[in-house]
PDB file of N, CA and C in Angstrom:
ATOM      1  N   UNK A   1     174.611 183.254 250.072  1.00  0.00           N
ATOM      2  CA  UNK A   1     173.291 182.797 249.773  1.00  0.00           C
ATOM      3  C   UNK A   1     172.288 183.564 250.614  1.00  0.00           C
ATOM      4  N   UNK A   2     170.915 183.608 249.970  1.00  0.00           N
ATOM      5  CA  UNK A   2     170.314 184.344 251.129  1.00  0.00           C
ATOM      6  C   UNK A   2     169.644 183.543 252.108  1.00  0.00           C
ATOM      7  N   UNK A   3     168.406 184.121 252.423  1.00  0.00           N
ATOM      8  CA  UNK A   3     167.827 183.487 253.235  1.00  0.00           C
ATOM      9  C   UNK A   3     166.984 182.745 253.268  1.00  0.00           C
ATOM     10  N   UNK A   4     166.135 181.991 253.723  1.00  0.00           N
ATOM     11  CA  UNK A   4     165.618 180.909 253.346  1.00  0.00           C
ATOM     12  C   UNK A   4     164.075 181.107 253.331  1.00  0.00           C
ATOM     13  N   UNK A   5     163.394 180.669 251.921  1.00  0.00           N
ATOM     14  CA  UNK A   5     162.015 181.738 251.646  1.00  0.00           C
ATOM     15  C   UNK A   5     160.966 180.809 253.115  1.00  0.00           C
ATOM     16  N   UNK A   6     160.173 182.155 253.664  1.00  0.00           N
ATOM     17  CA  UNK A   6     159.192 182.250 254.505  1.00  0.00           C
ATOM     18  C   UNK A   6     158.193 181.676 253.892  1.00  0.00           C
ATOM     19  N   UNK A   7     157.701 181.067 252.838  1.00  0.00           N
ATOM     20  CA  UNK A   7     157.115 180.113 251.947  1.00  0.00           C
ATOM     21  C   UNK A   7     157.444 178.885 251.067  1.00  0.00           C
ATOM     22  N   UNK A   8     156.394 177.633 251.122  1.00  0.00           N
ATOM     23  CA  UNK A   8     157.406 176.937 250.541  1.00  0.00           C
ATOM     24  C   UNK A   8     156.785 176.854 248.995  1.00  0.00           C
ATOM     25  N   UNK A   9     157.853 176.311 248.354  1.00  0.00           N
ATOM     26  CA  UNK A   9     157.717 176.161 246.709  1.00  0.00           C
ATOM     27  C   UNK A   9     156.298 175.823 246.680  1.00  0.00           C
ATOM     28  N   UNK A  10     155.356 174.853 246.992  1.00  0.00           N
ATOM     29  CA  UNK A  10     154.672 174.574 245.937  1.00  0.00           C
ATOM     30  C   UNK A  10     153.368 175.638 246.550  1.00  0.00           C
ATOM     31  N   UNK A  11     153.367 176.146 247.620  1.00  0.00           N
ATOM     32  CA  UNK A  11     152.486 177.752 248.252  1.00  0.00           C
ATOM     33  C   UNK A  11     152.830 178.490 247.059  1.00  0.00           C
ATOM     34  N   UNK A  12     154.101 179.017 246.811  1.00  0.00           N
ATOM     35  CA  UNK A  12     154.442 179.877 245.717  1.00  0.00           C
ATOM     36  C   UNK A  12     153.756 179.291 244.412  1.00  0.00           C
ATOM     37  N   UNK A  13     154.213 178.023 243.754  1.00  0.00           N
ATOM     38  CA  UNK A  13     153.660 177.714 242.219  1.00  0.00           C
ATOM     39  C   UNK A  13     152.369 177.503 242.124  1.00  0.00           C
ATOM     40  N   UNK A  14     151.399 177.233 243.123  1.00  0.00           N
ATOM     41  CA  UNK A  14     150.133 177.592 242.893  1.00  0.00           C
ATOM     42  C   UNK A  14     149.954 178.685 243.287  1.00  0.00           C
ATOM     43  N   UNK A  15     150.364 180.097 244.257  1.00  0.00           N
ATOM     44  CA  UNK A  15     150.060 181.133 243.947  1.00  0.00           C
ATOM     45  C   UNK A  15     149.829 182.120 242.375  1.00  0.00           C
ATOM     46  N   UNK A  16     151.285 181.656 242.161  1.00  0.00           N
ATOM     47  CA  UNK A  16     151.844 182.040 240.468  1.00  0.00           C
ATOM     48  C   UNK A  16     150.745 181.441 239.306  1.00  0.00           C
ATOM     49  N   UNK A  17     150.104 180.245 239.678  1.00  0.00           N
ATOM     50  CA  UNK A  17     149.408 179.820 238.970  1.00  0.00           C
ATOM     51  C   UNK A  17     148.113 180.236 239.351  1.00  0.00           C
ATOM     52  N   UNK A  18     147.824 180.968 240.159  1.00  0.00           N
ATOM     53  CA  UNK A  18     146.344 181.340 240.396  1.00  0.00           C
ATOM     54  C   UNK A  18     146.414 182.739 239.696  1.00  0.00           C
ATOM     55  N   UNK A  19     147.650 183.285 239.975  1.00  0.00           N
ATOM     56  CA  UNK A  19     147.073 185.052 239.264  1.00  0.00           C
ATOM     57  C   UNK A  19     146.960 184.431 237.609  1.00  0.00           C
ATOM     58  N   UNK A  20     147.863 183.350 237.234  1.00  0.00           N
ATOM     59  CA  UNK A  20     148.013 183.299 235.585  1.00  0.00           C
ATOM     60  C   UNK A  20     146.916 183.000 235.103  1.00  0.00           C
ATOM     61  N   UNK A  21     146.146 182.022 235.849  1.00  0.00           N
ATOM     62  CA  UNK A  21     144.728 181.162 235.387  1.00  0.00           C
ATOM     63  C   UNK A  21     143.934 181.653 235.583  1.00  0.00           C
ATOM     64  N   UNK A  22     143.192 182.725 236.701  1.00  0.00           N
ATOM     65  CA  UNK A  22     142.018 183.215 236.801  1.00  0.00           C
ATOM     66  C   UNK A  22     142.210 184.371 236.567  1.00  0.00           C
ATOM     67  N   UNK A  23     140.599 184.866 236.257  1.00  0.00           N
ATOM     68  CA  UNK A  23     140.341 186.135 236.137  1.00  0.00           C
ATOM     69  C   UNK A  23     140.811 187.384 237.036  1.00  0.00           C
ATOM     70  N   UNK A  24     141.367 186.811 238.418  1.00  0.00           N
ATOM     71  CA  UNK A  24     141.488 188.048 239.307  1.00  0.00           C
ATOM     72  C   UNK A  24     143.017 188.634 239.538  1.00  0.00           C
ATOM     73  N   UNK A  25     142.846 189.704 239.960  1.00  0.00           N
ATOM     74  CA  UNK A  25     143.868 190.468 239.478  1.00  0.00           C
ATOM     75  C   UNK A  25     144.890 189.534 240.479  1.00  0.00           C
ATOM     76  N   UNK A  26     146.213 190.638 240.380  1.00  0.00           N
ATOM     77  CA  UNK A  26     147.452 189.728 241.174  1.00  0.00           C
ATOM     78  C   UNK A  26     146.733 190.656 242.893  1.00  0.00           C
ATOM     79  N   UNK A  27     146.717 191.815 242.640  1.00  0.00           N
ATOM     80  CA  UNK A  27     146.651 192.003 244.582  1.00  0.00           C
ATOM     81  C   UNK A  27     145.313 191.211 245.128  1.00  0.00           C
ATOM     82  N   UNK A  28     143.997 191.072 244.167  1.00  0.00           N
ATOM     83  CA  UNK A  28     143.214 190.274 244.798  1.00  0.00           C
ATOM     84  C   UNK A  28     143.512 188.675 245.230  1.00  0.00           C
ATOM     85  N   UNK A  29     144.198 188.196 244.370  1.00  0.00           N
ATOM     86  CA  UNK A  29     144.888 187.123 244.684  1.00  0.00           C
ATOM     87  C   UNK A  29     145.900 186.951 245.900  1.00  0.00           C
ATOM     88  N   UNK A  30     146.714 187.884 246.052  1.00  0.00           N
ATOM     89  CA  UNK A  30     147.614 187.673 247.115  1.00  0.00           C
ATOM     90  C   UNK A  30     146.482 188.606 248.409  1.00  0.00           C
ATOM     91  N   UNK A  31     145.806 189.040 248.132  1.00  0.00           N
ATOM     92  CA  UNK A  31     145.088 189.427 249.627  1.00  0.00           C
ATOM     93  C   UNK A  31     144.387 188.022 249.867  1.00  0.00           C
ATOM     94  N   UNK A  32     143.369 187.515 249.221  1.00  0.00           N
ATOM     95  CA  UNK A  32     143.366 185.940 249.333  1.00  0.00           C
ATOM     96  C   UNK A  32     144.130 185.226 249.764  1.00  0.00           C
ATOM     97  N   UNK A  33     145.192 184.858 249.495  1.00  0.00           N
ATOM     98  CA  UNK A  33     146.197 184.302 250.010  1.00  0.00           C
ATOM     99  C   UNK A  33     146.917 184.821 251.444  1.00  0.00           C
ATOM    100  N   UNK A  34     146.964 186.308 252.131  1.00  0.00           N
ATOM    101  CA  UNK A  34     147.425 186.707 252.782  1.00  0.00           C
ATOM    102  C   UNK A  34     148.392 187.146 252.702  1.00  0.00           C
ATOM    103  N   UNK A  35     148.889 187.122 251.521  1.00  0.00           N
ATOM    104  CA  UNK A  35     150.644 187.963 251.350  1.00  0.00           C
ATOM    105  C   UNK A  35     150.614 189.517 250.484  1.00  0.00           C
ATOM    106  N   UNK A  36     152.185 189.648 250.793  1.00  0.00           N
ATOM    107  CA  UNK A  36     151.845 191.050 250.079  1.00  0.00           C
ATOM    108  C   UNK A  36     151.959 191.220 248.619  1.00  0.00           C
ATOM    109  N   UNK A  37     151.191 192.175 248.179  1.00  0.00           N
ATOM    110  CA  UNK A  37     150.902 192.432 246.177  1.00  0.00           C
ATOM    111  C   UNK A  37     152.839 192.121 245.632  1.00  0.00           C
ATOM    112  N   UNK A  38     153.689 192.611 246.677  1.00  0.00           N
ATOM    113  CA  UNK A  38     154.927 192.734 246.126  1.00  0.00           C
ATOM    114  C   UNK A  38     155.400 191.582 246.012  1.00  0.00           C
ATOM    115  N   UNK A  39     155.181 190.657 246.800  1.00  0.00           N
ATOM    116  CA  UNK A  39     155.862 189.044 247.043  1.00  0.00           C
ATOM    117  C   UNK A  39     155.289 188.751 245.728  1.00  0.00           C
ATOM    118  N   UNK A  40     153.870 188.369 245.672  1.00  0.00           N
ATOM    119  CA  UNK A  40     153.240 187.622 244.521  1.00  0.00           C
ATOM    120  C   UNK A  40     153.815 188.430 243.113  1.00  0.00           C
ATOM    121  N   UNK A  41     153.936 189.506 242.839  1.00  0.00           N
ATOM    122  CA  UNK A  41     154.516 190.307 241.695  1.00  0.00           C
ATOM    123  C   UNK A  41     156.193 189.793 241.259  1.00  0.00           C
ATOM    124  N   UNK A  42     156.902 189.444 242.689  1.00  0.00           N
ATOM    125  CA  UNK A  42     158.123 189.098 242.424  1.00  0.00           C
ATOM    126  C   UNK A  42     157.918 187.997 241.956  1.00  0.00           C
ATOM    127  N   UNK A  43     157.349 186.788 242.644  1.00  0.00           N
ATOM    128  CA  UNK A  43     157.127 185.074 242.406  1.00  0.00           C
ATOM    129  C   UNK A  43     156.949 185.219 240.807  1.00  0.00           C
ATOM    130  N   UNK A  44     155.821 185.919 240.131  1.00  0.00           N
ATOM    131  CA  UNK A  44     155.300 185.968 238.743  1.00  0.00           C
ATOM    132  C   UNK A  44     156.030 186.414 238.533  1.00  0.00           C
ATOM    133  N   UNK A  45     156.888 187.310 238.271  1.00  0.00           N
ATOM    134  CA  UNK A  45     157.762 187.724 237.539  1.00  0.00           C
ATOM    135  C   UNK A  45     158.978 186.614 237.023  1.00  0.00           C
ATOM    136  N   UNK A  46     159.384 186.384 238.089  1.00  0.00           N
ATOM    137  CA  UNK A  46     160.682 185.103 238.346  1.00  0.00           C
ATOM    138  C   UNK A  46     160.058 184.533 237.157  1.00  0.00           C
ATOM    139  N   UNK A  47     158.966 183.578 237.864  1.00  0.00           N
ATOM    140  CA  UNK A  47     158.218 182.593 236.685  1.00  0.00           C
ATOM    141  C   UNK A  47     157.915 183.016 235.333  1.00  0.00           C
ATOM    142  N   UNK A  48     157.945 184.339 234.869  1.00  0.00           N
ATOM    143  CA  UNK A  48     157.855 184.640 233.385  1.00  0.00           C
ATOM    144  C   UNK A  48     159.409 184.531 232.754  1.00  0.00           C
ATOM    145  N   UNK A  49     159.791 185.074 233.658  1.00  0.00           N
ATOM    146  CA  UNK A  49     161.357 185.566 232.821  1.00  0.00           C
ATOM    147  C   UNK A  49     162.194 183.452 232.898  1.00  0.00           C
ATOM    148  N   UNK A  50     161.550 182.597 234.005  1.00  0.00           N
ATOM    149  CA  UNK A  50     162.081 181.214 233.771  1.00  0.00           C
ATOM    150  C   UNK A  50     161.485 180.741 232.324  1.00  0.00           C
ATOM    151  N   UNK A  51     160.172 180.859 232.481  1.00  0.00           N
ATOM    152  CA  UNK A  51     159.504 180.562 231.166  1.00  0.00           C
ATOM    153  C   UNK A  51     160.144 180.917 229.709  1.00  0.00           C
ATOM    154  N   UNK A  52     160.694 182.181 229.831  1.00  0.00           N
ATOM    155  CA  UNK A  52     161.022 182.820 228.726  1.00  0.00           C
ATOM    156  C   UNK A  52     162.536 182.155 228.199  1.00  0.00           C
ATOM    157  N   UNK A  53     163.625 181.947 229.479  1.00  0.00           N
ATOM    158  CA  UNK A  53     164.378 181.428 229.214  1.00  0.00           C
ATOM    159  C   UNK A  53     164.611 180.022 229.125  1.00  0.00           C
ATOM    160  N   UNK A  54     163.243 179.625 228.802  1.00  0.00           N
ATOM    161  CA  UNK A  54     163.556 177.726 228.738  1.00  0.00           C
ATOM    162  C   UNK A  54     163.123 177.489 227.460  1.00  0.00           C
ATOM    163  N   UNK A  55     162.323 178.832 226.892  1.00  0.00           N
ATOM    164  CA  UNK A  55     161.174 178.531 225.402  1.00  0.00           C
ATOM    165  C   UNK A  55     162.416 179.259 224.202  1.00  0.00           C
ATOM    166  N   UNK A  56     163.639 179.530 224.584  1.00  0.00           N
ATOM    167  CA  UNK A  56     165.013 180.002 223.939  1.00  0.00           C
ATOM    168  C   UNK A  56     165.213 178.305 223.461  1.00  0.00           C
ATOM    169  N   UNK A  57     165.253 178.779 221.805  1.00  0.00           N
ATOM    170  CA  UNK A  57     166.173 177.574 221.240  1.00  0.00           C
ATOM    171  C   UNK A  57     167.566 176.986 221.807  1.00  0.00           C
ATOM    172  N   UNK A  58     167.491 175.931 222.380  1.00  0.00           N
ATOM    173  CA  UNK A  58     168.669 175.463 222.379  1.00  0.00           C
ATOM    174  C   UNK A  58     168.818 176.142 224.458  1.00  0.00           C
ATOM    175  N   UNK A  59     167.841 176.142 225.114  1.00  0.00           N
ATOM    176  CA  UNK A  59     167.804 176.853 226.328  1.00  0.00           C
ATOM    177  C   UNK A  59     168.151 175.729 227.453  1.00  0.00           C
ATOM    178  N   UNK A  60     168.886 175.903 228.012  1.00  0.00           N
ATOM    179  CA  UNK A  60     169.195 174.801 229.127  1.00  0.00           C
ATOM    180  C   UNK A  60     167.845 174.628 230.044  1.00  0.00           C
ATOM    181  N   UNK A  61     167.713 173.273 230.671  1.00  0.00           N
ATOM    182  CA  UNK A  61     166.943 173.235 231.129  1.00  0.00           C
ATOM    183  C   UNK A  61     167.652 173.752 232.960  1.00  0.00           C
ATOM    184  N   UNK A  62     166.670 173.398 233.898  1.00  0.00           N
ATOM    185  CA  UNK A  62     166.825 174.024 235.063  1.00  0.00           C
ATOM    186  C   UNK A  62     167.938 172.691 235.682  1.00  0.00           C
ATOM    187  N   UNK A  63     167.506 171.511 235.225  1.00  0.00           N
ATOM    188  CA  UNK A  63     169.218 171.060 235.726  1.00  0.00           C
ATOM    189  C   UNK A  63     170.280 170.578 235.243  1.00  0.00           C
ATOM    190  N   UNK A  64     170.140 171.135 233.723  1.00  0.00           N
ATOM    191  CA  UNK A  64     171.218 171.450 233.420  1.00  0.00           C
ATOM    192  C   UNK A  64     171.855 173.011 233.434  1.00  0.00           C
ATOM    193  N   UNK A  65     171.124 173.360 234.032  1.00  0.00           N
ATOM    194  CA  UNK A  65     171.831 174.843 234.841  1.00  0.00           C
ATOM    195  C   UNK A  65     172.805 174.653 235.760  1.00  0.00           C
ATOM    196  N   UNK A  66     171.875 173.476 236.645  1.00  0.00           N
ATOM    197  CA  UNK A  66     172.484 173.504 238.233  1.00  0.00           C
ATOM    198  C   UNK A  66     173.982 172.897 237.805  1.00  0.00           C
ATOM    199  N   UNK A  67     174.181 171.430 236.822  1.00  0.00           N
ATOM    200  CA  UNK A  67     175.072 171.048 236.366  1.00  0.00           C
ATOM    201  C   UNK A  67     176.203 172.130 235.518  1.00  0.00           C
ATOM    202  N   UNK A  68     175.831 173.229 234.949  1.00  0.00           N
ATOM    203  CA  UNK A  68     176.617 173.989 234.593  1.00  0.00           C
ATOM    204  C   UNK A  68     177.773 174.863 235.571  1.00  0.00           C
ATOM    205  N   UNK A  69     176.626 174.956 236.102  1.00  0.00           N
ATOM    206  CA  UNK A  69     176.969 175.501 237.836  1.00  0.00           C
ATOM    207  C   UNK A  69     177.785 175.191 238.815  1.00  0.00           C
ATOM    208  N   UNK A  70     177.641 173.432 238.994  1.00  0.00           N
ATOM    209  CA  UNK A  70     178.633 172.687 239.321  1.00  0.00           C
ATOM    210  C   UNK A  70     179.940 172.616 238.913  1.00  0.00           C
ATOM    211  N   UNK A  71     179.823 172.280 238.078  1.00  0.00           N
ATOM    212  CA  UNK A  71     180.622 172.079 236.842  1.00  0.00           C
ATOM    213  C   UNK A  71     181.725 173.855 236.820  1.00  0.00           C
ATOM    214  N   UNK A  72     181.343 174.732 236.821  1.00  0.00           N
ATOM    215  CA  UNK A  72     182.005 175.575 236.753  1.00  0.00           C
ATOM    216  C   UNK A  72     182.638 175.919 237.850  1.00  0.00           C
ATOM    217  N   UNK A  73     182.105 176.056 238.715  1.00  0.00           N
ATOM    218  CA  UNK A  73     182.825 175.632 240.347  1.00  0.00           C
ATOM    219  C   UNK A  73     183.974 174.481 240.186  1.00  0.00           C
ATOM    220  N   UNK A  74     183.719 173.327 240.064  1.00  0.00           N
ATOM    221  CA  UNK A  74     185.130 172.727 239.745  1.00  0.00           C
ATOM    222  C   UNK A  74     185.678 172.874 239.068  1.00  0.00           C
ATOM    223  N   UNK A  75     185.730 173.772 237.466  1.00  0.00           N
ATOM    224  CA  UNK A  75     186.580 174.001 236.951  1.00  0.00           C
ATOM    225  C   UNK A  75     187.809 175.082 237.705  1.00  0.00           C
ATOM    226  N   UNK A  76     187.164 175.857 238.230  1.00  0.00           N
ATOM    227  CA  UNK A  76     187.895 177.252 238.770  1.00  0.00           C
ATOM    228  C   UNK A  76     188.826 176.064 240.193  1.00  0.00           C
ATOM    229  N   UNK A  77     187.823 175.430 240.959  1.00  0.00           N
ATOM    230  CA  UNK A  77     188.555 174.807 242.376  1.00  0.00           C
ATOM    231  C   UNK A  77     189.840 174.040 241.771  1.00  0.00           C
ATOM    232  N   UNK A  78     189.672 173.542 240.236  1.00  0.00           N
ATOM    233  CA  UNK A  78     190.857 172.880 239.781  1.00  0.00           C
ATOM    234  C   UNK A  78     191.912 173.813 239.025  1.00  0.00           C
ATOM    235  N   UNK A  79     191.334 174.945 238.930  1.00  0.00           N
ATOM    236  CA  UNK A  79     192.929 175.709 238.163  1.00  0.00           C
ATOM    237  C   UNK A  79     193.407 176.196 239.312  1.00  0.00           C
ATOM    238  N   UNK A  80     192.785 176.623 240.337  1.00  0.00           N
ATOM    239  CA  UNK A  80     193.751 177.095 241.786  1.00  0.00           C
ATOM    240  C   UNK A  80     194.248 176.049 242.047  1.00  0.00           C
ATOM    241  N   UNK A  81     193.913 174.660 242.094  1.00  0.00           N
ATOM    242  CA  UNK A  81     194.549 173.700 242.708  1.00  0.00           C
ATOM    243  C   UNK A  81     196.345 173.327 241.444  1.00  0.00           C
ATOM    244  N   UNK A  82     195.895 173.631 240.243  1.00  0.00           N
ATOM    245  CA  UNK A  82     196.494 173.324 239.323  1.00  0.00           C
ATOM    246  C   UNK A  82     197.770 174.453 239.625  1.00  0.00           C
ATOM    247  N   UNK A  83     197.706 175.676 239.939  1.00  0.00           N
ATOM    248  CA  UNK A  83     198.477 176.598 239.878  1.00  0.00           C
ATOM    249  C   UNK A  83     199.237 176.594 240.905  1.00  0.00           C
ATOM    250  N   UNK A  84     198.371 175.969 242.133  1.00  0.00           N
ATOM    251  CA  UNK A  84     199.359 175.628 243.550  1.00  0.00           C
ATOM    252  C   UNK A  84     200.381 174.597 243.257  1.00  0.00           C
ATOM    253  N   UNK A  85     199.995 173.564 242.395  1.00  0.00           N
ATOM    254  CA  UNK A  85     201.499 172.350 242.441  1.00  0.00           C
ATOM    255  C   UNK A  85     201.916 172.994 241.010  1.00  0.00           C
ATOM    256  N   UNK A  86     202.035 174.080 239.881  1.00  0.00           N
ATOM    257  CA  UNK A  86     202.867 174.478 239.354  1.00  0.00           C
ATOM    258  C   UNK A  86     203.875 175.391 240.389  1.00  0.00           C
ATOM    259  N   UNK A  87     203.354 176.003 241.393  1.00  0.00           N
ATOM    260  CA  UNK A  87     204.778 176.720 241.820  1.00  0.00           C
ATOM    261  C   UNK A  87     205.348 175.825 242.946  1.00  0.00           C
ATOM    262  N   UNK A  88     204.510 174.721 243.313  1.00  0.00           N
ATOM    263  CA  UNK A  88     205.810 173.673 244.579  1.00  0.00           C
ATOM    264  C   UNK A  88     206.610 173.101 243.687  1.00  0.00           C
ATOM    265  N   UNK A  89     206.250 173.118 242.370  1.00  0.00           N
ATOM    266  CA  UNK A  89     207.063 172.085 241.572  1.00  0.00           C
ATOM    267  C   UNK A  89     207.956 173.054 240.541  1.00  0.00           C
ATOM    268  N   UNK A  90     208.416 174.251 240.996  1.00  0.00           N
ATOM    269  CA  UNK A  90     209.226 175.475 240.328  1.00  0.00           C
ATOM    270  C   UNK A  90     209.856 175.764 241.562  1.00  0.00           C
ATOM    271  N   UNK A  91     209.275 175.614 242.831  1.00  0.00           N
ATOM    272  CA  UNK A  91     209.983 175.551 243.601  1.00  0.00           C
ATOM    273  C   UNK A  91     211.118 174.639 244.456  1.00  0.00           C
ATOM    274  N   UNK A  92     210.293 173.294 244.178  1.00  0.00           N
ATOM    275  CA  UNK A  92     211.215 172.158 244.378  1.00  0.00           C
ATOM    276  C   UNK A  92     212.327 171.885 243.526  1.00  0.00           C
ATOM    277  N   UNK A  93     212.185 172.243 241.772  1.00  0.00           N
ATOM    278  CA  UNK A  93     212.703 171.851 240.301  1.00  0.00           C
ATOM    279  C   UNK A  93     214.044 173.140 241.080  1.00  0.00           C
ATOM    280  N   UNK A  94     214.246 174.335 241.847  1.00  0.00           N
ATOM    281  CA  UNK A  94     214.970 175.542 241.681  1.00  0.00           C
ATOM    282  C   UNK A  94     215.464 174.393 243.579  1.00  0.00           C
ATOM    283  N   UNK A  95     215.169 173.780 243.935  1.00  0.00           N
ATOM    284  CA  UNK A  95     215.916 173.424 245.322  1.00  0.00           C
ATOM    285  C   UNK A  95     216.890 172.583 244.995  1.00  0.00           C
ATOM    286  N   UNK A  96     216.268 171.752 243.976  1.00  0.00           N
ATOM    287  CA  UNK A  96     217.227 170.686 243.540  1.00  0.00           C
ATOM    288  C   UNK A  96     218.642 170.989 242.815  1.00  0.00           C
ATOM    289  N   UNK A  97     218.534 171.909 241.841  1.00  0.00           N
ATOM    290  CA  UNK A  97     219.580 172.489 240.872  1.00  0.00           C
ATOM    291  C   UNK A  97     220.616 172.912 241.820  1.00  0.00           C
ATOM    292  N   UNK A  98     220.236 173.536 243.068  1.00  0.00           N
ATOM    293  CA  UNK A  98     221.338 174.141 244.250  1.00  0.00           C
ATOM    294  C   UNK A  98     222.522 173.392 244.724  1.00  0.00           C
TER     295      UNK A  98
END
């Protein structure tokens, strides 16, 4: 994971929402704000390409992402777990026959 943003969320979604809503450009906006043209360019960006993928028919929302997410993590933590007691139990099934 990385690191933990030097801004918090809702600094960012009204930044993002100030270049979208007003007339002024994105670097006049983030010199206003004090940050750099590149931060605010990344934040808007993020936020177009989220936008884009939520206005997709049939588009997961953001927590049913996180739930997908979850969810796929335990699938995988349960086939390693699944594959560990298939070989104690090929191994125990081959102790017994002896």
């Amino acid at each position: 994971m990385g690191r933990p943003s030097k801004y918090p969320t809702e600094f960012r979604t009204e930044a993002v929402r100030l270049v979208l809503t007003t007339d002024k450009s994105m670097a006049e906006v983030a010199r206003d704000l004090g940050i750099s043209d590149k931060t605010l360019a990344g934040w808007v960006r993020k936020d177009r390409a989220k936008q884009t993928a939520d206005a997709l028919p049939g588009a997961l929302n953001e927590h049913e992402r996180l739930e997908l997410k979850r969810l796929r993590k335990e699938v995988a933590d349960l086939k390693v777990e699944r594959e560990i007691l298939r070989k104690a139990a090929a191994y125990f099934a081959k102790e017994t026959t002896r």
